[in-house]
N, C-alpha and C. Protein backbone atom coordinates (compact mmCIF):
# COMPACT_ATOMS: atom_id res chain seq x y z
N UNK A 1 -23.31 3.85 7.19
CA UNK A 1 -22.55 3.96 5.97
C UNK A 1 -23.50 4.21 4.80
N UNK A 2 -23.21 4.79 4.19
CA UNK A 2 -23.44 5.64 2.63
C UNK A 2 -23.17 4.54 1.55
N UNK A 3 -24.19 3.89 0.58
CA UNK A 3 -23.64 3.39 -0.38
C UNK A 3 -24.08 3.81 -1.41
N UNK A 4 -24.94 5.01 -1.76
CA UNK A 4 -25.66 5.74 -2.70
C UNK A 4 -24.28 6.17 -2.85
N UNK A 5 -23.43 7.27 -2.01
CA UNK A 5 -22.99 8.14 -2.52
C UNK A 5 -21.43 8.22 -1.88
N UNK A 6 -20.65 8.21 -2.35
CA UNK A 6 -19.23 8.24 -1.63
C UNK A 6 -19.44 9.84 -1.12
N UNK A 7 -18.32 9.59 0.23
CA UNK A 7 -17.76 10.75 0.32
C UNK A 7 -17.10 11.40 0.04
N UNK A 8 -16.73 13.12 -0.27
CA UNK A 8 -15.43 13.79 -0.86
C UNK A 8 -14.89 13.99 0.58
N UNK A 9 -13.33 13.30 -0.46
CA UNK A 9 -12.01 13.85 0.55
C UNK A 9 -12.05 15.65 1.29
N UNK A 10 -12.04 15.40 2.20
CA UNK A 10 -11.49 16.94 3.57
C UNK A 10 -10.43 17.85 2.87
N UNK A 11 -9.10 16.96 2.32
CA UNK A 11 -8.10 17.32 2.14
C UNK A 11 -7.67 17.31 0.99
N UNK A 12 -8.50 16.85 -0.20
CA UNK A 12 -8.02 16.70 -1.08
C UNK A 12 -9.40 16.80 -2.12
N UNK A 13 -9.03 15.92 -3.17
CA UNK A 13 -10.24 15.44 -4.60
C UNK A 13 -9.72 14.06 -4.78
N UNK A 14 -9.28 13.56 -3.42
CA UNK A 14 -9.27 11.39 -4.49
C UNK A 14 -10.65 11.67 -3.86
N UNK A 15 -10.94 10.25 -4.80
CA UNK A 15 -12.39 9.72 -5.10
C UNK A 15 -11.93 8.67 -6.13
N UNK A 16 -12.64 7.40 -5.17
CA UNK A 16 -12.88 6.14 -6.28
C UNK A 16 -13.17 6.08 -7.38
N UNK A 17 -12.83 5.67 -8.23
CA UNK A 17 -13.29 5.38 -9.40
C UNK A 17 -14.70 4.35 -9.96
N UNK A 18 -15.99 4.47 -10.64
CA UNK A 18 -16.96 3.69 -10.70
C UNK A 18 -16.20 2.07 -10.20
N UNK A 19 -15.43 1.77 -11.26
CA UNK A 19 -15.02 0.29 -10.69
C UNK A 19 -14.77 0.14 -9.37
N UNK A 20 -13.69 1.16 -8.83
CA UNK A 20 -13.21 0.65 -7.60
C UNK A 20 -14.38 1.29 -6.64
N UNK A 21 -15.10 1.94 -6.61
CA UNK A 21 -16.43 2.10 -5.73
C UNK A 21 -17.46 0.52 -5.65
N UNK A 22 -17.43 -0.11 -6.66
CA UNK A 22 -18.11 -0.96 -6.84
C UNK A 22 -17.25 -1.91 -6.37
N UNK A 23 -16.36 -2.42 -6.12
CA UNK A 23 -15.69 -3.51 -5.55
C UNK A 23 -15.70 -2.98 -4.16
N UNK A 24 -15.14 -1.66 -3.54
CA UNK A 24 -15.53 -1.45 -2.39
C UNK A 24 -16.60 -2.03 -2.29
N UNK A 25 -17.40 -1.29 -2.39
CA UNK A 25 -19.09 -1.62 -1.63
C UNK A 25 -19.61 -3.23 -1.69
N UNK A 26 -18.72 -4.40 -2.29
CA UNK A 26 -19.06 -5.29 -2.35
C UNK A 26 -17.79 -5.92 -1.01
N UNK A 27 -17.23 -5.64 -0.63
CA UNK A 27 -15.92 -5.90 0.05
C UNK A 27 -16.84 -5.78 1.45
N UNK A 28 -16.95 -4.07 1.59
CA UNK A 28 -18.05 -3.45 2.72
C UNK A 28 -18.98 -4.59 3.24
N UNK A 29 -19.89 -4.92 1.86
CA UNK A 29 -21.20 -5.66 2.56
C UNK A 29 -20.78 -6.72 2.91
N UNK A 30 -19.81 -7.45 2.99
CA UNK A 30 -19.67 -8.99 3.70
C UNK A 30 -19.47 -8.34 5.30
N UNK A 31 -19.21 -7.27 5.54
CA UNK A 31 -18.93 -6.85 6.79
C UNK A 31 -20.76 -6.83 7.64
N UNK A 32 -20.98 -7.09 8.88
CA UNK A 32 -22.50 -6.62 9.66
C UNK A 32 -22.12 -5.49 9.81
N UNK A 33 -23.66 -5.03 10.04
CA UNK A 33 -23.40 -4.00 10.13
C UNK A 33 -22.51 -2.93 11.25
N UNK A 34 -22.15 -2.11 12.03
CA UNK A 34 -21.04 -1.72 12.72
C UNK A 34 -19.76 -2.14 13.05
N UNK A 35 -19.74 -3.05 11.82
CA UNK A 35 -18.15 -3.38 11.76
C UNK A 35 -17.17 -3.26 10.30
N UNK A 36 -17.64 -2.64 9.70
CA UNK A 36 -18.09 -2.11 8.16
C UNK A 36 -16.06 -1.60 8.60
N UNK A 37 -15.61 -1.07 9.56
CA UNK A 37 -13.92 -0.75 9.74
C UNK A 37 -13.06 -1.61 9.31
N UNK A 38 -13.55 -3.10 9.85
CA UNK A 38 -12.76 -4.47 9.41
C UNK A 38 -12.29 -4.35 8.12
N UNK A 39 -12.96 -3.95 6.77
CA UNK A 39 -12.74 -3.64 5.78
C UNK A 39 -11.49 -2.70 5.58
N UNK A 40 -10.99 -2.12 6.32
CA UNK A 40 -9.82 -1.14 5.88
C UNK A 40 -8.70 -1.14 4.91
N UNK A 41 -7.86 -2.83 5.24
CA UNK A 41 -7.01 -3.39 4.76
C UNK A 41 -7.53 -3.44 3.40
N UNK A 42 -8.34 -3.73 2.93
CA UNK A 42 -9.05 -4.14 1.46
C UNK A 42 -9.23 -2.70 0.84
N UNK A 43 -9.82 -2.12 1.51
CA UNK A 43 -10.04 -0.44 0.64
C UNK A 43 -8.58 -0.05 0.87
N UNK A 44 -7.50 -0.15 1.50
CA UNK A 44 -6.25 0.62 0.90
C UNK A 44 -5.90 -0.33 -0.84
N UNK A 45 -6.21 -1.18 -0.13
CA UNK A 45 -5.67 -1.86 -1.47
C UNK A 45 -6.50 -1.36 -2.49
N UNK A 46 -7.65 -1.65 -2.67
CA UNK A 46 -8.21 -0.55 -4.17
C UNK A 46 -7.48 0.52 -4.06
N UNK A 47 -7.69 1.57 -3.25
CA UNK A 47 -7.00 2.57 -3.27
C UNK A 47 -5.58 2.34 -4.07
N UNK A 48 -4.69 1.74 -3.54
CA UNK A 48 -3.51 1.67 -3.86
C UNK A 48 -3.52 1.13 -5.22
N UNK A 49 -4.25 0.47 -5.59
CA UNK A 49 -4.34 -0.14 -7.29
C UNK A 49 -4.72 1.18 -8.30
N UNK A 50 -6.06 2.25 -7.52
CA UNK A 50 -6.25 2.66 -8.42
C UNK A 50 -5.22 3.89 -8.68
N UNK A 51 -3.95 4.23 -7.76
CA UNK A 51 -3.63 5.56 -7.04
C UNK A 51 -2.18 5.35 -7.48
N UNK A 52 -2.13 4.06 -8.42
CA UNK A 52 -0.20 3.90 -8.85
C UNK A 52 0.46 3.60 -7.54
N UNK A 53 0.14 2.86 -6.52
CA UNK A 53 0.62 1.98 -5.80
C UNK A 53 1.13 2.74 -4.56
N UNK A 54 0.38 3.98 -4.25
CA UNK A 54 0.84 4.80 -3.13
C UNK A 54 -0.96 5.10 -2.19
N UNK A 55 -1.15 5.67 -1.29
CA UNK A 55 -1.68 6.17 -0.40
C UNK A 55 -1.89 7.06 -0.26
N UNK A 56 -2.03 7.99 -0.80
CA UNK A 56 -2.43 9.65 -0.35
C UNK A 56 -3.23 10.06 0.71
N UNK A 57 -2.59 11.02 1.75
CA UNK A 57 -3.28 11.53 3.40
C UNK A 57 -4.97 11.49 2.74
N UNK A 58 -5.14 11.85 1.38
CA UNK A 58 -7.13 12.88 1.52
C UNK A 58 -7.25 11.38 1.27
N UNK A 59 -6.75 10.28 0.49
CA UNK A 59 -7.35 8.99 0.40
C UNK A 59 -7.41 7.72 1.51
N UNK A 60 -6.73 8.38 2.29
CA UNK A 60 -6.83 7.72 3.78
C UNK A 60 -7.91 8.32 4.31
N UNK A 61 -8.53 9.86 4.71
CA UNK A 61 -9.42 10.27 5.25
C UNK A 61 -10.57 10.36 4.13
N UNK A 62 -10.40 9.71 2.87
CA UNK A 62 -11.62 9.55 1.92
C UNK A 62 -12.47 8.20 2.93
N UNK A 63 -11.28 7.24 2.60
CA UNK A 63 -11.67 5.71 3.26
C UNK A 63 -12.33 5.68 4.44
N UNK A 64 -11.40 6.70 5.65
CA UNK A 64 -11.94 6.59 7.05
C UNK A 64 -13.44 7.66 7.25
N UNK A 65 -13.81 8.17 6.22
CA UNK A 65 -15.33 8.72 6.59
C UNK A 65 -15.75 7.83 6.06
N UNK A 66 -16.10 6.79 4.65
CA UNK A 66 -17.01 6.26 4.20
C UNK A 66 -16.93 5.26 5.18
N UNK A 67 -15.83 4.57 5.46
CA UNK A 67 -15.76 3.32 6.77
C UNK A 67 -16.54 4.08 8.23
N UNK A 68 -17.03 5.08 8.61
CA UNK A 68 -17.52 5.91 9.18
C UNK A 68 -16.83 5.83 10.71
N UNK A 69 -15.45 5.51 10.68
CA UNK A 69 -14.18 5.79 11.68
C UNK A 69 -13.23 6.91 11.66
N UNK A 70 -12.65 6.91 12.89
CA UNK A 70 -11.93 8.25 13.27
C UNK A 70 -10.90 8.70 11.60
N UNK A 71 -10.27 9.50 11.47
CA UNK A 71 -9.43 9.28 10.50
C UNK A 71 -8.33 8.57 11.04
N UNK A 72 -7.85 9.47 12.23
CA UNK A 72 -6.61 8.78 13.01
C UNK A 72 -6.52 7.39 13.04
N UNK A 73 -7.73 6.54 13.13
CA UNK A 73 -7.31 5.27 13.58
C UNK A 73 -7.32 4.39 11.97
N UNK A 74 -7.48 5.61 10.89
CA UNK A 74 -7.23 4.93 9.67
C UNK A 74 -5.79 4.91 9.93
N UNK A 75 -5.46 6.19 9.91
CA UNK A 75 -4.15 6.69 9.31
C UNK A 75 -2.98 5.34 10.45
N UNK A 76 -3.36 5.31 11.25
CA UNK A 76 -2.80 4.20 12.16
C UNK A 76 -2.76 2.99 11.41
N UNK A 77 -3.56 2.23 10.65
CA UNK A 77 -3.57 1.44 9.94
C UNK A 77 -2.25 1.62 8.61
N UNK A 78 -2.62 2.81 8.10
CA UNK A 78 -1.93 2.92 7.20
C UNK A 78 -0.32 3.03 7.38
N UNK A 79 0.07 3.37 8.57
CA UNK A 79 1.43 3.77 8.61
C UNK A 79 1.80 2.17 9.49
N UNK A 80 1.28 1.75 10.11
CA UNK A 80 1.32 0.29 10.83
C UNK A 80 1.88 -0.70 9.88
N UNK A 81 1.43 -0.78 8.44
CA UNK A 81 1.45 -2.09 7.62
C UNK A 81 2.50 -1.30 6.64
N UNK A 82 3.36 -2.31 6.55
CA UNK A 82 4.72 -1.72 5.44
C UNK A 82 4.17 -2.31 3.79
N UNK A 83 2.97 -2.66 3.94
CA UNK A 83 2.70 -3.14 2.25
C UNK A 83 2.00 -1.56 2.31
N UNK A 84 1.83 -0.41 2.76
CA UNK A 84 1.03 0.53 2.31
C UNK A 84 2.02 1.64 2.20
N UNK A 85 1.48 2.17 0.79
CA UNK A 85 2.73 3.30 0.69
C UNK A 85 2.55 5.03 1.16
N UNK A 86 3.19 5.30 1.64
CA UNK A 86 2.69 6.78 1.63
C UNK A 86 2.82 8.00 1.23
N UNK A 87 3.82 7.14 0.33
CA UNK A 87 4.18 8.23 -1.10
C UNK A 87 4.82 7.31 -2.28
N UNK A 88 4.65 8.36 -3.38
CA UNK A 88 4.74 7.53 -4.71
C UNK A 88 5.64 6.77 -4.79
N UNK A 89 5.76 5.17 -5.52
CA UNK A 89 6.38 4.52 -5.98
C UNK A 89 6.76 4.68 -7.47
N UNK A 90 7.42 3.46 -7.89
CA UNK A 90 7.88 3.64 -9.15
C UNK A 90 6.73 2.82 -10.25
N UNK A 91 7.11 2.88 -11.11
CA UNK A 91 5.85 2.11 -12.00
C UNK A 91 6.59 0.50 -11.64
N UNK A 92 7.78 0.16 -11.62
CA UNK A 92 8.01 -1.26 -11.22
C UNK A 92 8.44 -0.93 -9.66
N UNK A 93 7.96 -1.60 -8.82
CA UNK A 93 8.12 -1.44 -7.52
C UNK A 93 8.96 -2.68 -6.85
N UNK A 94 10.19 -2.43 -6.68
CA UNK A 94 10.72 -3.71 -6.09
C UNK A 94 10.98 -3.51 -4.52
N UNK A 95 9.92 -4.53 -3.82
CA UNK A 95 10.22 -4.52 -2.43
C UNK A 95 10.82 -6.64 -2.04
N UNK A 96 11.88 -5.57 -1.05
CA UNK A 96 12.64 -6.75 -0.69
C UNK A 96 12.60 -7.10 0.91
N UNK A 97 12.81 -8.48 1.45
CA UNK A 97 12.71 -8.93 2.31
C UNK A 97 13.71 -8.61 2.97
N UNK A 98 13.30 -7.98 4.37
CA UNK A 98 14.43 -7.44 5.47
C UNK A 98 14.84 -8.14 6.53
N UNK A 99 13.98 -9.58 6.68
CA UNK A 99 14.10 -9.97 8.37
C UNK A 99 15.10 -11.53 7.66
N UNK A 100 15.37 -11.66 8.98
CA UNK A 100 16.69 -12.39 9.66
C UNK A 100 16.46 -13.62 8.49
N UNK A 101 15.91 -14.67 8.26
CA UNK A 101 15.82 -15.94 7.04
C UNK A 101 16.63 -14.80 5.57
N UNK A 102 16.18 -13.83 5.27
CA UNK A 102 16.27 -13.38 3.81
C UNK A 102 17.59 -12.45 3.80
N UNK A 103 17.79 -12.71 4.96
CA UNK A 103 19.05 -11.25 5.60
C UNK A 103 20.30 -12.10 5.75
N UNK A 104 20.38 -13.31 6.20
CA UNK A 104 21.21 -14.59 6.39
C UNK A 104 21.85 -14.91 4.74
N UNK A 105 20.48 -14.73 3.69
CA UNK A 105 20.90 -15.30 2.89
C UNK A 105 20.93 -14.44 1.37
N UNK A 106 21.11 -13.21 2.85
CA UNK A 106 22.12 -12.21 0.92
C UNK A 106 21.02 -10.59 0.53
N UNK A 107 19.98 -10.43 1.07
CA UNK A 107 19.18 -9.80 1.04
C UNK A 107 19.47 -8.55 0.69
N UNK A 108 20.27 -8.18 1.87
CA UNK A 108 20.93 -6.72 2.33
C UNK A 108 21.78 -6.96 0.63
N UNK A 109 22.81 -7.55 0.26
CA UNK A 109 23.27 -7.71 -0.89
C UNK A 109 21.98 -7.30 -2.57
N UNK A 110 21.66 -7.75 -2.17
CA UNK A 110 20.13 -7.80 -3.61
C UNK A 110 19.53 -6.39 -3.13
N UNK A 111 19.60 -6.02 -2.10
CA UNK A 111 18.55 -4.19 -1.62
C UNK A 111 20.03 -3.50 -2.79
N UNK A 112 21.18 -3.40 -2.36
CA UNK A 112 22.39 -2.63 -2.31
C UNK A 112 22.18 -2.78 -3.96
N UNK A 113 22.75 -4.19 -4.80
CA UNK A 113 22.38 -4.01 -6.13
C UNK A 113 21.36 -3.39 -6.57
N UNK A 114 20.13 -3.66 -6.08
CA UNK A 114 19.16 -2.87 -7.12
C UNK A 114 18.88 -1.13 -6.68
N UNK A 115 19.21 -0.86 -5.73
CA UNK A 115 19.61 0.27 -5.48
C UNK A 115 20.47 1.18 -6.56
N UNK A 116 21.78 0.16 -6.68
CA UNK A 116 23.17 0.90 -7.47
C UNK A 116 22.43 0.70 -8.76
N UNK A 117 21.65 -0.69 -9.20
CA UNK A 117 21.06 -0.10 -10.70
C UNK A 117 20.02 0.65 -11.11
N UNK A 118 19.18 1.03 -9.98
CA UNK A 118 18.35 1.89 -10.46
C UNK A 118 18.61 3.18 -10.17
N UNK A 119 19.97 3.61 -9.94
CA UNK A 119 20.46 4.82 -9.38
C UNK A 119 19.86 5.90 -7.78
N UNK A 120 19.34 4.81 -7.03
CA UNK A 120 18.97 5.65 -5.99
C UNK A 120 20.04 5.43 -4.60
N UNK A 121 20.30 6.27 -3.95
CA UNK A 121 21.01 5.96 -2.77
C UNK A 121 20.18 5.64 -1.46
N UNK A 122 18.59 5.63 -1.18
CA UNK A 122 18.24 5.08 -0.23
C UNK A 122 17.30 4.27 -0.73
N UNK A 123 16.99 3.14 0.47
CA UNK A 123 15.53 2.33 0.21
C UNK A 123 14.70 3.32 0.27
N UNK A 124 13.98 3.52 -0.85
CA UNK A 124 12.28 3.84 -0.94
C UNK A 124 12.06 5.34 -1.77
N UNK A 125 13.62 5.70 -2.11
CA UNK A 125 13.31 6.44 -3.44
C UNK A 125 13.02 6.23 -4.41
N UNK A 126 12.50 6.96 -5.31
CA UNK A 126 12.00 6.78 -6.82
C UNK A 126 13.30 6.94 -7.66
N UNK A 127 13.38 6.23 -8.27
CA UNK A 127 14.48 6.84 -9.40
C UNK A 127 13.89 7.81 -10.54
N UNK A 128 14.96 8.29 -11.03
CA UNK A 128 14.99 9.51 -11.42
C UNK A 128 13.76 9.90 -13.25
N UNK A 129 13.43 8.51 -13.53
CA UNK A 129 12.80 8.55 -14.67
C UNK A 129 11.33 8.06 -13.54
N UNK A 130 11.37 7.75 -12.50
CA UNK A 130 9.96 7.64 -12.10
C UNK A 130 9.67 6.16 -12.48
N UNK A 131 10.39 5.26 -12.83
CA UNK A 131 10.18 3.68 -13.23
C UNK A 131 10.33 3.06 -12.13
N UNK A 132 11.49 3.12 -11.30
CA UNK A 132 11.56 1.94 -10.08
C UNK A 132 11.78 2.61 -9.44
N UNK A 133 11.30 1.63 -8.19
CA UNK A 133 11.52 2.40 -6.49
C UNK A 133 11.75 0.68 -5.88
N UNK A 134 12.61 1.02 -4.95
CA UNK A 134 13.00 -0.47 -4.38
C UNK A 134 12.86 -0.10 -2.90
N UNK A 135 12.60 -0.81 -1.80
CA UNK A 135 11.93 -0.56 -0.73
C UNK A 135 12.13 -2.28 -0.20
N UNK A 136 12.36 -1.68 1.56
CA UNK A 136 12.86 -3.08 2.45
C UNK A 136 11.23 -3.17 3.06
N UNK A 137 11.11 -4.67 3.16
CA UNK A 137 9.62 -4.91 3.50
C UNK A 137 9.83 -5.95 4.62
N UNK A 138 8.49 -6.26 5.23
CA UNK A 138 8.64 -7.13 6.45
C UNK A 138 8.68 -8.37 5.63
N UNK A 139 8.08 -9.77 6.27
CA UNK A 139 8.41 -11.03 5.98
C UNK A 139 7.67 -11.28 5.26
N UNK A 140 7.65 -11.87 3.74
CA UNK A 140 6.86 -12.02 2.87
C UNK A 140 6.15 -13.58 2.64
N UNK A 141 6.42 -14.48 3.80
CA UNK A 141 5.77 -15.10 3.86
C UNK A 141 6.76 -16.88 2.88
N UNK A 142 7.71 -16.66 2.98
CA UNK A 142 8.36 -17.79 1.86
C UNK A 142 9.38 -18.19 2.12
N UNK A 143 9.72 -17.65 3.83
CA UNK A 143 11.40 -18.26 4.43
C UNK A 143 12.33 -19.16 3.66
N UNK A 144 11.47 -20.55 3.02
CA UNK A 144 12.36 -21.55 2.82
C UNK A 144 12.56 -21.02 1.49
N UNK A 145 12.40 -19.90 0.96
CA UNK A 145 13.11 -19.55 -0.03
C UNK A 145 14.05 -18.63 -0.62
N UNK A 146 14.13 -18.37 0.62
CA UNK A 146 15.27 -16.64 0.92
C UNK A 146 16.21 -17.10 0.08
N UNK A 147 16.59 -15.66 -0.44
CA UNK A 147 15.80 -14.47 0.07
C UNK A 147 14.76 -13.60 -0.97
N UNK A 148 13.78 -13.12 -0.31
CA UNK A 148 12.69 -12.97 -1.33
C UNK A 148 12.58 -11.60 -1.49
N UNK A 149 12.04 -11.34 -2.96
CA UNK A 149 12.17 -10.48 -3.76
C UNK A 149 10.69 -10.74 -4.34
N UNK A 150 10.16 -9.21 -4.24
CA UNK A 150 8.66 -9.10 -4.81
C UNK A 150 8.79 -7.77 -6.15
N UNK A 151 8.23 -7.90 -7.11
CA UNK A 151 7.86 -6.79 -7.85
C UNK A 151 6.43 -6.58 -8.71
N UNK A 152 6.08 -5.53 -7.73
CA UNK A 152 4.65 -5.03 -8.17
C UNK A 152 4.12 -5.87 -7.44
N UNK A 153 3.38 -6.76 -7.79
CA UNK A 153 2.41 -7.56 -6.86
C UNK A 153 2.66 -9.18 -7.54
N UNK A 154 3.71 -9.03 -8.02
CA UNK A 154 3.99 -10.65 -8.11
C UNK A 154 5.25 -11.16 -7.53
């Protein structure tokens, strides 16, 4: 691995930003060396902070050369985990809890409202000013409090 110099995207022009290069490469070094991949989960997330809360294909194969792994077994990562987006969200992002505790207790109800108010007819469109996108997510970790409702990252 390269820490002088990032790599340019195959497919594109993302490229980290000084900050988020520098939190990478500090993320990276807790990794030994040939396992520097473990890191993946953490570089989508810069990514996704610095990228308005989506994933872009050249910023998946930015990540999987500097992590110096296949792309494929990025892109496997990326489509595997439902916190990663793979296309644009809204500037307020409301993702809601889909499994059976949050589904019992009204969930599917709270997707359907914020759907009808932000004018979109499926989970995981943008509405039409580009402000919200509402999206069904796996288990967020808070059963005894269904049903749960996340926006943005709080």
């Amino acid at each position: 691995m390269k820490t002088s110099s990032f790599p340019k995207a195959k497919t594109g022009d993302f490229k980290f930003t000084e900050e988020s290069l520098r939190e990478a490469e500090k993320i990276v070094a807790k990794y030994p060396e040939g396992r520097q991949a473990s890191a993946i989960i953490s570089l989508f997330y810069i990514v996704q902070k610095q990228n308005d809360g989506w994933l872009p294909p050249e910023a998946i194969e930015y990540v999987a050369e500097y992590l110096e792994m296949a792309p494929i077994r990025a892109h496997e990562v990326a489509t595997f985990y439902t916190m990663f987006n793979l296309k644009p969200v809204g500037k307020y992002f409301i993702q809601v809890c889909r499994t059976t505790p949050c589904w019992l207790n009204g969930s599917d109800n709270i997707l359907k409202a914020a759907m009808d108010k932000i004018g979109v007819s499926k989970a995981g469109d943008v509405s039409e000013d580009g402000l919200f996108s509402v999206v069904e997510v796996e288990c967020m970790g808070a059963c005894c409090n269904a049903p749960m409702v996340q926006i943005n990252d709080w």
